[in-house]
PDB file of N, CA and C in Angstrom:
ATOM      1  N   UNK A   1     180.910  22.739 -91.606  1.00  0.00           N
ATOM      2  CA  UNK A   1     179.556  23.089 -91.200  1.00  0.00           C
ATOM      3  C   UNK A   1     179.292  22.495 -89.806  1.00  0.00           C
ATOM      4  N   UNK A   2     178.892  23.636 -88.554  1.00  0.00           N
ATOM      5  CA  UNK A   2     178.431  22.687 -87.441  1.00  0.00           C
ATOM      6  C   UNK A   2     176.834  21.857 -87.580  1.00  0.00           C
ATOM      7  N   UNK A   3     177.783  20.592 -86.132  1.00  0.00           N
ATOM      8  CA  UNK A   3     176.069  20.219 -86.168  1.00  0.00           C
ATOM      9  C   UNK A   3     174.990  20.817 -86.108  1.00  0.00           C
ATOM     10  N   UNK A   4     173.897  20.706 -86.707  1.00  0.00           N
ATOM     11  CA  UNK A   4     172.506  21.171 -86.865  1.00  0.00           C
ATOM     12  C   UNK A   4     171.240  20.154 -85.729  1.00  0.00           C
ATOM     13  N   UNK A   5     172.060  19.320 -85.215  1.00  0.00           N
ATOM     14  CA  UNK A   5     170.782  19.131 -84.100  1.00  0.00           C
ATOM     15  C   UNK A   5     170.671  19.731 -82.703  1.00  0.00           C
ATOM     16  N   UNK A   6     169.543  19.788 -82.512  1.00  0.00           N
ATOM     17  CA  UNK A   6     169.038  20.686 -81.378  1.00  0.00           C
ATOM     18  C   UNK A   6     169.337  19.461 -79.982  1.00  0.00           C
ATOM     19  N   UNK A   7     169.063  20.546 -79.066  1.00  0.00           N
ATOM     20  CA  UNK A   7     169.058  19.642 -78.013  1.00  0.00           C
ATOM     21  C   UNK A   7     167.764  18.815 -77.808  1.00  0.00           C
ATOM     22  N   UNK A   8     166.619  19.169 -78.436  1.00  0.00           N
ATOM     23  CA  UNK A   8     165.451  18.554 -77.871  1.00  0.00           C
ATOM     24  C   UNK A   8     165.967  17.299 -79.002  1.00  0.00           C
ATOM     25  N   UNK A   9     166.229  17.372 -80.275  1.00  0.00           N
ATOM     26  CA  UNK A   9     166.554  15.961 -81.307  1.00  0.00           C
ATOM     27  C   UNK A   9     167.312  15.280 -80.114  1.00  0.00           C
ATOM     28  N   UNK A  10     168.386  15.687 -79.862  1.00  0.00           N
ATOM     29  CA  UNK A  10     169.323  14.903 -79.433  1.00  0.00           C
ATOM     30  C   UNK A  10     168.745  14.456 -78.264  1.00  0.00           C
ATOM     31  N   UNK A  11     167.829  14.942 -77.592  1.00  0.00           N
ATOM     32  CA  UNK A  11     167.190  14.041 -76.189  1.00  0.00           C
ATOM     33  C   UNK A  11     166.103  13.068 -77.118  1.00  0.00           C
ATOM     34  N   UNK A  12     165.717  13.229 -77.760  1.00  0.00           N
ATOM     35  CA  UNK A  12     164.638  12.118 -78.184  1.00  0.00           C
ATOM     36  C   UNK A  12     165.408  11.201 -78.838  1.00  0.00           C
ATOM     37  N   UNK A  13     166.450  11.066 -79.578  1.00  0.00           N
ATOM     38  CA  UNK A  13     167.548  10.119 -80.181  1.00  0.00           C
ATOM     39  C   UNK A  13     168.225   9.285 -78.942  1.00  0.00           C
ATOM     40  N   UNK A  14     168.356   9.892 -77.638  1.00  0.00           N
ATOM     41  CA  UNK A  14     168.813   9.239 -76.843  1.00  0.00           C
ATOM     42  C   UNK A  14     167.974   8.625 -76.050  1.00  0.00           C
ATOM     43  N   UNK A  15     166.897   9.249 -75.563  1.00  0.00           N
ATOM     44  CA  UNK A  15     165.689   8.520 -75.167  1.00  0.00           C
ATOM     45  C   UNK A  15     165.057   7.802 -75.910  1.00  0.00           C
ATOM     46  N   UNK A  16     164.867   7.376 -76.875  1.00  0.00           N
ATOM     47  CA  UNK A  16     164.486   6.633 -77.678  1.00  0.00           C
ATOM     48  C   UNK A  16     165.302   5.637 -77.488  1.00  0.00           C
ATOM     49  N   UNK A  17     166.583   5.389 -78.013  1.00  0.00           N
ATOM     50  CA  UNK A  17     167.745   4.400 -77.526  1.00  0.00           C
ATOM     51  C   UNK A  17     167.587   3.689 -76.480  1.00  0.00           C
ATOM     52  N   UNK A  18     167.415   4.482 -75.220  1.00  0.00           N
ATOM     53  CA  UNK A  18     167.262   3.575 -73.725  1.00  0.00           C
ATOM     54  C   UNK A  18     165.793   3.048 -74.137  1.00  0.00           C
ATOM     55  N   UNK A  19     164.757   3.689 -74.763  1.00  0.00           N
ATOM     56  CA  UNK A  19     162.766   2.856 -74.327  1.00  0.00           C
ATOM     57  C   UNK A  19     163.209   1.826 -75.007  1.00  0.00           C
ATOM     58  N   UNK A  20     163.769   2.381 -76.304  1.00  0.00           N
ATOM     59  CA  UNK A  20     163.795   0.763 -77.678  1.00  0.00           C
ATOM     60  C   UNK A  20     164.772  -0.206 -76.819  1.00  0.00           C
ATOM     61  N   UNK A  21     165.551  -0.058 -76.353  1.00  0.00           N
ATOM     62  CA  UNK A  21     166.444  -1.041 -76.525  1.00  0.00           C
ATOM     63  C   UNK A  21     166.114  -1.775 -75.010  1.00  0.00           C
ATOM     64  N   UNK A  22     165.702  -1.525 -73.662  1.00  0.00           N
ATOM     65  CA  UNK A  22     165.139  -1.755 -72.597  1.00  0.00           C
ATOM     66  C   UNK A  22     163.497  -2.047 -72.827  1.00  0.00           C
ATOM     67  N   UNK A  23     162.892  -1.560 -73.760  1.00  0.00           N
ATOM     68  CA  UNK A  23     161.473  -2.119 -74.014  1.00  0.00           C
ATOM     69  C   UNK A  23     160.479  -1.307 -73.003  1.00  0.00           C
ATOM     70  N   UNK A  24     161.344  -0.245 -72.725  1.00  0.00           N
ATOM     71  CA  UNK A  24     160.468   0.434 -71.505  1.00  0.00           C
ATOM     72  C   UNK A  24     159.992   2.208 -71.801  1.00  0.00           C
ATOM     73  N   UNK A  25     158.872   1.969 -72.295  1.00  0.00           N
ATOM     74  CA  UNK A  25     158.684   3.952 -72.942  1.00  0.00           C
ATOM     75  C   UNK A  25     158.521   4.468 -71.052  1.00  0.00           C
ATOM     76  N   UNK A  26     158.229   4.450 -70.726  1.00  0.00           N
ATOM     77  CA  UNK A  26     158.302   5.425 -69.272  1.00  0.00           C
ATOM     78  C   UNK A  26     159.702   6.056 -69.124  1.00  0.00           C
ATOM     79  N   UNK A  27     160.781   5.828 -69.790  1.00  0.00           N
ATOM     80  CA  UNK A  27     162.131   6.142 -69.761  1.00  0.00           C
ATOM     81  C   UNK A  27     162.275   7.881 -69.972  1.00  0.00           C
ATOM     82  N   UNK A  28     162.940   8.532 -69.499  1.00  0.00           N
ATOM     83  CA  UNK A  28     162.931  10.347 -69.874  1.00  0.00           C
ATOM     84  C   UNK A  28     164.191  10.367 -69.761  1.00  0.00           C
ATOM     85  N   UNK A  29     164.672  11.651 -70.056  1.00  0.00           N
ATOM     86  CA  UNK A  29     165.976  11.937 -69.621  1.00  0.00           C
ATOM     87  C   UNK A  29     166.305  12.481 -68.409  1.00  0.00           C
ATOM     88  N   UNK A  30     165.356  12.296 -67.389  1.00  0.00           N
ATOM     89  CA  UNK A  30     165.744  12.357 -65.739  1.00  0.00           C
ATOM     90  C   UNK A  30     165.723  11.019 -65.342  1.00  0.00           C
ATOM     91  N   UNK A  31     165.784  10.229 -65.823  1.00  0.00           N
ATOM     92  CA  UNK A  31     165.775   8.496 -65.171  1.00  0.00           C
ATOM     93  C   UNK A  31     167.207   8.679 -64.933  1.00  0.00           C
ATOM     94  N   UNK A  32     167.253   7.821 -63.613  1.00  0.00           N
ATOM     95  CA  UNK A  32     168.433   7.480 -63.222  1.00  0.00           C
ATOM     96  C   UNK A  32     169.087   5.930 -63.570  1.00  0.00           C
ATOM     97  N   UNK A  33     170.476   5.819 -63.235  1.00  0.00           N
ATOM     98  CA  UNK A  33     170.561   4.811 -63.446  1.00  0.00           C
ATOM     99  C   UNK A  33     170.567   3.693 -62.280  1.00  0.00           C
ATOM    100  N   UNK A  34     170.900   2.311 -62.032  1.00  0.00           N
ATOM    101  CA  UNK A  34     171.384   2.155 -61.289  1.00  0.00           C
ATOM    102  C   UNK A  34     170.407   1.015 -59.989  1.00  0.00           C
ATOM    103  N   UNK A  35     170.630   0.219 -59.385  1.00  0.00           N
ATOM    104  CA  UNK A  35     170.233  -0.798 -58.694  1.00  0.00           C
ATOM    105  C   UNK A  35     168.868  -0.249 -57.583  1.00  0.00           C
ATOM    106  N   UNK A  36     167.639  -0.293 -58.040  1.00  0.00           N
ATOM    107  CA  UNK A  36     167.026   0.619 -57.091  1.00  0.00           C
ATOM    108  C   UNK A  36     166.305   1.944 -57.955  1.00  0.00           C
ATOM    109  N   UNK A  37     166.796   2.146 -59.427  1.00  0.00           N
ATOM    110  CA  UNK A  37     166.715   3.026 -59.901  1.00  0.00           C
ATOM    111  C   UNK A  37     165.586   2.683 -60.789  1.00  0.00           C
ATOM    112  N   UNK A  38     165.334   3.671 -61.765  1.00  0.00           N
ATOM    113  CA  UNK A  38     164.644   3.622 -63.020  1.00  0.00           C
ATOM    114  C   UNK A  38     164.801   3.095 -64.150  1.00  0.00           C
ATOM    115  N   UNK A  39     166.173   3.250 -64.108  1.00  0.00           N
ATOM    116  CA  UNK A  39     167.280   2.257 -65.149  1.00  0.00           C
ATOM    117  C   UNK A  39     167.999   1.398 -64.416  1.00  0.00           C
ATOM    118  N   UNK A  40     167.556   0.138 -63.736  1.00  0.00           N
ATOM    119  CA  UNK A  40     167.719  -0.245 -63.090  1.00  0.00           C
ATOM    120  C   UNK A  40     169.206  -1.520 -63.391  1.00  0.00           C
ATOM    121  N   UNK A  41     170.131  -1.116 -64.067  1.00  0.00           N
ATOM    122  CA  UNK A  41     171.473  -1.663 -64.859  1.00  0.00           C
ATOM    123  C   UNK A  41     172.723  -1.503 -64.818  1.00  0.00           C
ATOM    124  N   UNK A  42     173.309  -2.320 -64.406  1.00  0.00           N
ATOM    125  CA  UNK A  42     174.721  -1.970 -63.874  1.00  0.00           C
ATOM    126  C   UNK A  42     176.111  -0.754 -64.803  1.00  0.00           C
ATOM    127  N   UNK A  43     176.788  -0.799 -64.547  1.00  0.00           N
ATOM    128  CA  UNK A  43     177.672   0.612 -65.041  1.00  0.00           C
ATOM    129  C   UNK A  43     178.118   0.028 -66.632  1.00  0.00           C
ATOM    130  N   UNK A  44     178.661  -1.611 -66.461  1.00  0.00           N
ATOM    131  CA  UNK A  44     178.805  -2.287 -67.252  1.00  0.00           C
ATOM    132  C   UNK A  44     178.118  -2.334 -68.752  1.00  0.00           C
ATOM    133  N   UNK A  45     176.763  -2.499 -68.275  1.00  0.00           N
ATOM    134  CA  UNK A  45     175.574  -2.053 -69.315  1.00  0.00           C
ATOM    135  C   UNK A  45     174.979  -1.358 -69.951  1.00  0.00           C
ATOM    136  N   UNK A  46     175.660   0.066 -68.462  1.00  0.00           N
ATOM    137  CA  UNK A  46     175.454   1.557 -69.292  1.00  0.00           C
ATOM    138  C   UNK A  46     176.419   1.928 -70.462  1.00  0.00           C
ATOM    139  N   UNK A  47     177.896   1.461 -70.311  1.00  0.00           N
ATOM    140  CA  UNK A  47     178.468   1.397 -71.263  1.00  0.00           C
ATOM    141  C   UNK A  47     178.348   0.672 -72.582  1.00  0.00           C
ATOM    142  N   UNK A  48     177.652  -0.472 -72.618  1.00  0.00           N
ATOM    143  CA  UNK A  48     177.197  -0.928 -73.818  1.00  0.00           C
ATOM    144  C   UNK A  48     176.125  -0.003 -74.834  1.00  0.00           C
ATOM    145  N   UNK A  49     175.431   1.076 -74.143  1.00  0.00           N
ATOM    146  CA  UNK A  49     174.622   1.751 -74.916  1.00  0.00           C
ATOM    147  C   UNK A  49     175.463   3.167 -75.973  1.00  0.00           C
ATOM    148  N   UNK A  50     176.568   3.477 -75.686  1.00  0.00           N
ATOM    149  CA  UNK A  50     177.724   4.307 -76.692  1.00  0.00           C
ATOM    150  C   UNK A  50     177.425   4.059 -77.961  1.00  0.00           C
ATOM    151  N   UNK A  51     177.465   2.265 -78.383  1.00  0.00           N
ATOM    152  CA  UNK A  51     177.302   2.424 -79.712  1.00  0.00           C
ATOM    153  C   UNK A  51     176.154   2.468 -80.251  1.00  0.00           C
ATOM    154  N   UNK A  52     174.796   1.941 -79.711  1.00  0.00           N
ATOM    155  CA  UNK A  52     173.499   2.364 -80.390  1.00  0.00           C
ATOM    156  C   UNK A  52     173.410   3.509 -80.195  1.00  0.00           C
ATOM    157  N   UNK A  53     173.805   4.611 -79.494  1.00  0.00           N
ATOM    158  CA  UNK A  53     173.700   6.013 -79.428  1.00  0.00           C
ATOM    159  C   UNK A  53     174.326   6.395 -80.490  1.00  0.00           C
ATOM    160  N   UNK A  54     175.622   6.243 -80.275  1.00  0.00           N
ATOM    161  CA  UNK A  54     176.722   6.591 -81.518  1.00  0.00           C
ATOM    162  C   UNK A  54     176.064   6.587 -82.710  1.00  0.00           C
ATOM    163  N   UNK A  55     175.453   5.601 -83.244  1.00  0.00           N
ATOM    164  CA  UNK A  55     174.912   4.630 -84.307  1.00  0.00           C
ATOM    165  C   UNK A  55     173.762   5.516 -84.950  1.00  0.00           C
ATOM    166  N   UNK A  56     173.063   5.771 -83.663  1.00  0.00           N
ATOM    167  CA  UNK A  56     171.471   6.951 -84.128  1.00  0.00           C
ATOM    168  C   UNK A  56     172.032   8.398 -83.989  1.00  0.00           C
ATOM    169  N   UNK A  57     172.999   8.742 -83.314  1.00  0.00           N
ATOM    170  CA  UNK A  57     173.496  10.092 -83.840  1.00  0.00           C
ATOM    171  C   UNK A  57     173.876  10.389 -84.788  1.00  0.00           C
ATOM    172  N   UNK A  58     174.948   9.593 -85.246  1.00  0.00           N
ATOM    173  CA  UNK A  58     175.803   9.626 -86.482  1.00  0.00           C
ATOM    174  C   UNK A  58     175.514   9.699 -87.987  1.00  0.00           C
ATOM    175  N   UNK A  59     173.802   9.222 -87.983  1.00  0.00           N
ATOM    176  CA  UNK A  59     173.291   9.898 -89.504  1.00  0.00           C
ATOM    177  C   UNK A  59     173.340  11.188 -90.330  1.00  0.00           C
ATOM    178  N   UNK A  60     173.642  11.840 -89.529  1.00  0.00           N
ATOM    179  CA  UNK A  60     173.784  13.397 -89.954  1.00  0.00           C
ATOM    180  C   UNK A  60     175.430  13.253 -90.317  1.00  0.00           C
ATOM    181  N   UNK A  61     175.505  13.707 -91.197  1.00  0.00           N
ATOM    182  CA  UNK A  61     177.379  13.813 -92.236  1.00  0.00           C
ATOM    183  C   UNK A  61     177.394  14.686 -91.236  1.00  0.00           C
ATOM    184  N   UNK A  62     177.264  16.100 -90.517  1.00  0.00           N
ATOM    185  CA  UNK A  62     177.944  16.704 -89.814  1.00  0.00           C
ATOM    186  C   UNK A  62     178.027  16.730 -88.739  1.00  0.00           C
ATOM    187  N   UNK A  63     177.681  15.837 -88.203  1.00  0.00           N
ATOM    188  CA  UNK A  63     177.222  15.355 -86.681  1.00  0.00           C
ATOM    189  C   UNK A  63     177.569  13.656 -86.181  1.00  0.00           C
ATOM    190  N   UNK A  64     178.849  13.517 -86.187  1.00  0.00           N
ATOM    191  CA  UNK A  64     180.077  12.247 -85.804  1.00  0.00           C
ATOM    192  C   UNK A  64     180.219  12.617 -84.480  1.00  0.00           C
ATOM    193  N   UNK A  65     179.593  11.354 -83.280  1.00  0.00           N
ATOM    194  CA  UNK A  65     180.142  11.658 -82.062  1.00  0.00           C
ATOM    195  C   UNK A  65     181.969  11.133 -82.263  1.00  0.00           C
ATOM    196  N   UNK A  66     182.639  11.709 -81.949  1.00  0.00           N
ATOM    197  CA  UNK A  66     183.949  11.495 -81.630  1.00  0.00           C
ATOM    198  C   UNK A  66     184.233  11.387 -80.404  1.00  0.00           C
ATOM    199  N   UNK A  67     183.716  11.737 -79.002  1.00  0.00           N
ATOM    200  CA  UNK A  67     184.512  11.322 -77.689  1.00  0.00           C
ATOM    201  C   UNK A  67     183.492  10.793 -76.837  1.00  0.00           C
ATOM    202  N   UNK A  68     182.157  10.353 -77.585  1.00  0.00           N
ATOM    203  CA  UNK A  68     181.288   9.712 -76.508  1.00  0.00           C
ATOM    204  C   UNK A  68     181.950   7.896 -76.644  1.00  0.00           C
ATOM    205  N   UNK A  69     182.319   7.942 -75.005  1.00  0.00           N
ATOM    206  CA  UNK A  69     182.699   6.750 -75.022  1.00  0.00           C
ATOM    207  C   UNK A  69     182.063   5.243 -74.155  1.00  0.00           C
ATOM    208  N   UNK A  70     182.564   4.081 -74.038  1.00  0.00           N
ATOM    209  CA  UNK A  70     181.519   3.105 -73.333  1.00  0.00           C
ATOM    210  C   UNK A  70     181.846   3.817 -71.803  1.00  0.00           C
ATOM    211  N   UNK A  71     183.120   4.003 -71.619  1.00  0.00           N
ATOM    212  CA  UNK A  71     183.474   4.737 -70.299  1.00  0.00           C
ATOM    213  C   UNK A  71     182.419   6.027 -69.842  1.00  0.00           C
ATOM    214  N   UNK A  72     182.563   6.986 -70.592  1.00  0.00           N
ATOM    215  CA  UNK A  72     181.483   8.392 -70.092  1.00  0.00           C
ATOM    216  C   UNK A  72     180.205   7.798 -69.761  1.00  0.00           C
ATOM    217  N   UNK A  73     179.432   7.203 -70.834  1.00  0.00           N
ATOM    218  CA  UNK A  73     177.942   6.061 -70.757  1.00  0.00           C
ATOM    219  C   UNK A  73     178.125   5.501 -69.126  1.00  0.00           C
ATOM    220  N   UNK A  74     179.556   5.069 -68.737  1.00  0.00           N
ATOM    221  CA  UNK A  74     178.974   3.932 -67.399  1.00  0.00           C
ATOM    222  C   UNK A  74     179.303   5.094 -66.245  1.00  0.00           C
ATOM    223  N   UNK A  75     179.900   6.146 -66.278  1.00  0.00           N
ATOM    224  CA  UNK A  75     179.749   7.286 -65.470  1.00  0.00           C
ATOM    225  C   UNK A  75     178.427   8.190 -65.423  1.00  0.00           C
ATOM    226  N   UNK A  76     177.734   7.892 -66.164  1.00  0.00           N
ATOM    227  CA  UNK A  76     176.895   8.432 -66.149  1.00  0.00           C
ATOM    228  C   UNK A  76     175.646   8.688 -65.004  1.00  0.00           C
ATOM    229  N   UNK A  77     174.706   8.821 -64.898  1.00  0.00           N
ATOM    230  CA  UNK A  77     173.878   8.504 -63.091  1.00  0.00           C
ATOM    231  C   UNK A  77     172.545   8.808 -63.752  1.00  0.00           C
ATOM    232  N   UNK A  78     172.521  10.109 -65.040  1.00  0.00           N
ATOM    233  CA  UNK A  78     171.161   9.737 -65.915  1.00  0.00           C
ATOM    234  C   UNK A  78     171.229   9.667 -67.250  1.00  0.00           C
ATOM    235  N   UNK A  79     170.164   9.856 -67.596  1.00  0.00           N
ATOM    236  CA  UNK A  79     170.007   9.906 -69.119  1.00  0.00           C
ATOM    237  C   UNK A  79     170.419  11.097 -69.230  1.00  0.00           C
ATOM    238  N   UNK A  80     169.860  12.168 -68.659  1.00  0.00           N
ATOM    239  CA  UNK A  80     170.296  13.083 -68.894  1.00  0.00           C
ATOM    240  C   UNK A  80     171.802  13.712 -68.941  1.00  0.00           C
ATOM    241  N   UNK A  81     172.355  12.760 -68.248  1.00  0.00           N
ATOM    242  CA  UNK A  81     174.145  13.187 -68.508  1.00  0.00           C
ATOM    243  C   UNK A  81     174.503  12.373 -69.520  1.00  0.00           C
ATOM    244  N   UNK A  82     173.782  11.806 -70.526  1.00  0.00           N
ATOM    245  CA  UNK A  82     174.748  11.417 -71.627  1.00  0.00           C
ATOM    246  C   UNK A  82     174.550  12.457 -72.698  1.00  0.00           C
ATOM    247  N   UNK A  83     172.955  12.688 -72.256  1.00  0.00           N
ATOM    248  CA  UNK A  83     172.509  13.883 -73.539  1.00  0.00           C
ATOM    249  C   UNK A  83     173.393  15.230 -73.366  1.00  0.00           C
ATOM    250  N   UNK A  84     173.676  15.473 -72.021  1.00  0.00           N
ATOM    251  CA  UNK A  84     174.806  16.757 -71.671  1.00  0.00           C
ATOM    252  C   UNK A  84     175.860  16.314 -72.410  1.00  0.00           C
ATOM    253  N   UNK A  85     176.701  15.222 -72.393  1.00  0.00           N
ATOM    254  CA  UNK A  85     177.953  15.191 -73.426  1.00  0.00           C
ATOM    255  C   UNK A  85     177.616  14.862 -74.138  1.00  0.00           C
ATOM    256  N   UNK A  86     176.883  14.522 -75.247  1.00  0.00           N
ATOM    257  CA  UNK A  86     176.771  14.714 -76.571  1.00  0.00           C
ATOM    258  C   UNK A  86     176.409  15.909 -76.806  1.00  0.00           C
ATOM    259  N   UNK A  87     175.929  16.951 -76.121  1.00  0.00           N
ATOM    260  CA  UNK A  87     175.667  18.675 -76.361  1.00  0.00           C
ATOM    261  C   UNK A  87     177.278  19.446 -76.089  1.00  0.00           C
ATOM    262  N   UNK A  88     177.575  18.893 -75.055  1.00  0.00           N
ATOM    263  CA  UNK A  88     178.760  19.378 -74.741  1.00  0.00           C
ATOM    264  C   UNK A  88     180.008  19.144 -76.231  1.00  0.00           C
ATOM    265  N   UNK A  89     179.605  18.133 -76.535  1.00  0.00           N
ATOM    266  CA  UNK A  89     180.740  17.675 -77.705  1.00  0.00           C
ATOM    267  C   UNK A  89     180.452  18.389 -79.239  1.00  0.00           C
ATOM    268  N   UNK A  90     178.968  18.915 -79.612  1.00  0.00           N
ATOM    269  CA  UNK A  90     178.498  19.320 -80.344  1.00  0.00           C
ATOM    270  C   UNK A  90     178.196  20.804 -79.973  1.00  0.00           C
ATOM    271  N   UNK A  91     178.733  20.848 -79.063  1.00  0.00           N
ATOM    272  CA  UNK A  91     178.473  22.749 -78.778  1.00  0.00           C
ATOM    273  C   UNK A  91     177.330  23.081 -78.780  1.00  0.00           C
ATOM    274  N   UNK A  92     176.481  22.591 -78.381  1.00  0.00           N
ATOM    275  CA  UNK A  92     174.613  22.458 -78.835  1.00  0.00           C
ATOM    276  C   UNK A  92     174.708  23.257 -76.970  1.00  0.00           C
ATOM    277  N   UNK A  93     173.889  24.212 -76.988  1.00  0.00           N
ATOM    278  CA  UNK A  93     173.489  24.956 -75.018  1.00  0.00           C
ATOM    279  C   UNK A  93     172.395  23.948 -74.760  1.00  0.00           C
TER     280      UNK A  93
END
């Protein structure tokens, strides 16, 4: 059975992740990352967020991130490119 979450779930599961865990609701999925930025946190740090993402995706039995990694997270530049590969990985448009 494919995953059943939408892209708008999957942006509020991930945005949610960055407000809760940074303490900051002004957070969207156009925040950038980065020294100067909105998410103002090194690449290092962006990679620490994989597994609370991982963690709040993964409730759904048919919906296991398998290739979101701490690496993709610190490549990242927004929120919005993590929510693109977790759509990308879930075939979600």
């Amino acid at each position: 059975m494919p995953c059943g979450y939408t892209r708008n779930q999957i942006t509020d599961i991930v945005v949610g992740v960055y407000c809760g865990l940074l303490k900051d609701p002004t957070i969207t999925s156009g925040s950038r990352f980065g020294p100067g930025n909105e998410i103002d946190i090194d690449d290092h740090a962006r990679g620490m967020f994989a597994f609370p993402i991982k963690q709040s995706i993964d409730l759904v039995p048919d919906c296991i991130l398998k290739k979101l990694s701490p690496d993709k997270c610190k490549k990242a530049k927004t929120v919005g490119d993590v929510i693109d590969e977790i759509c990308r990985e879930f075939k979600i448009p």
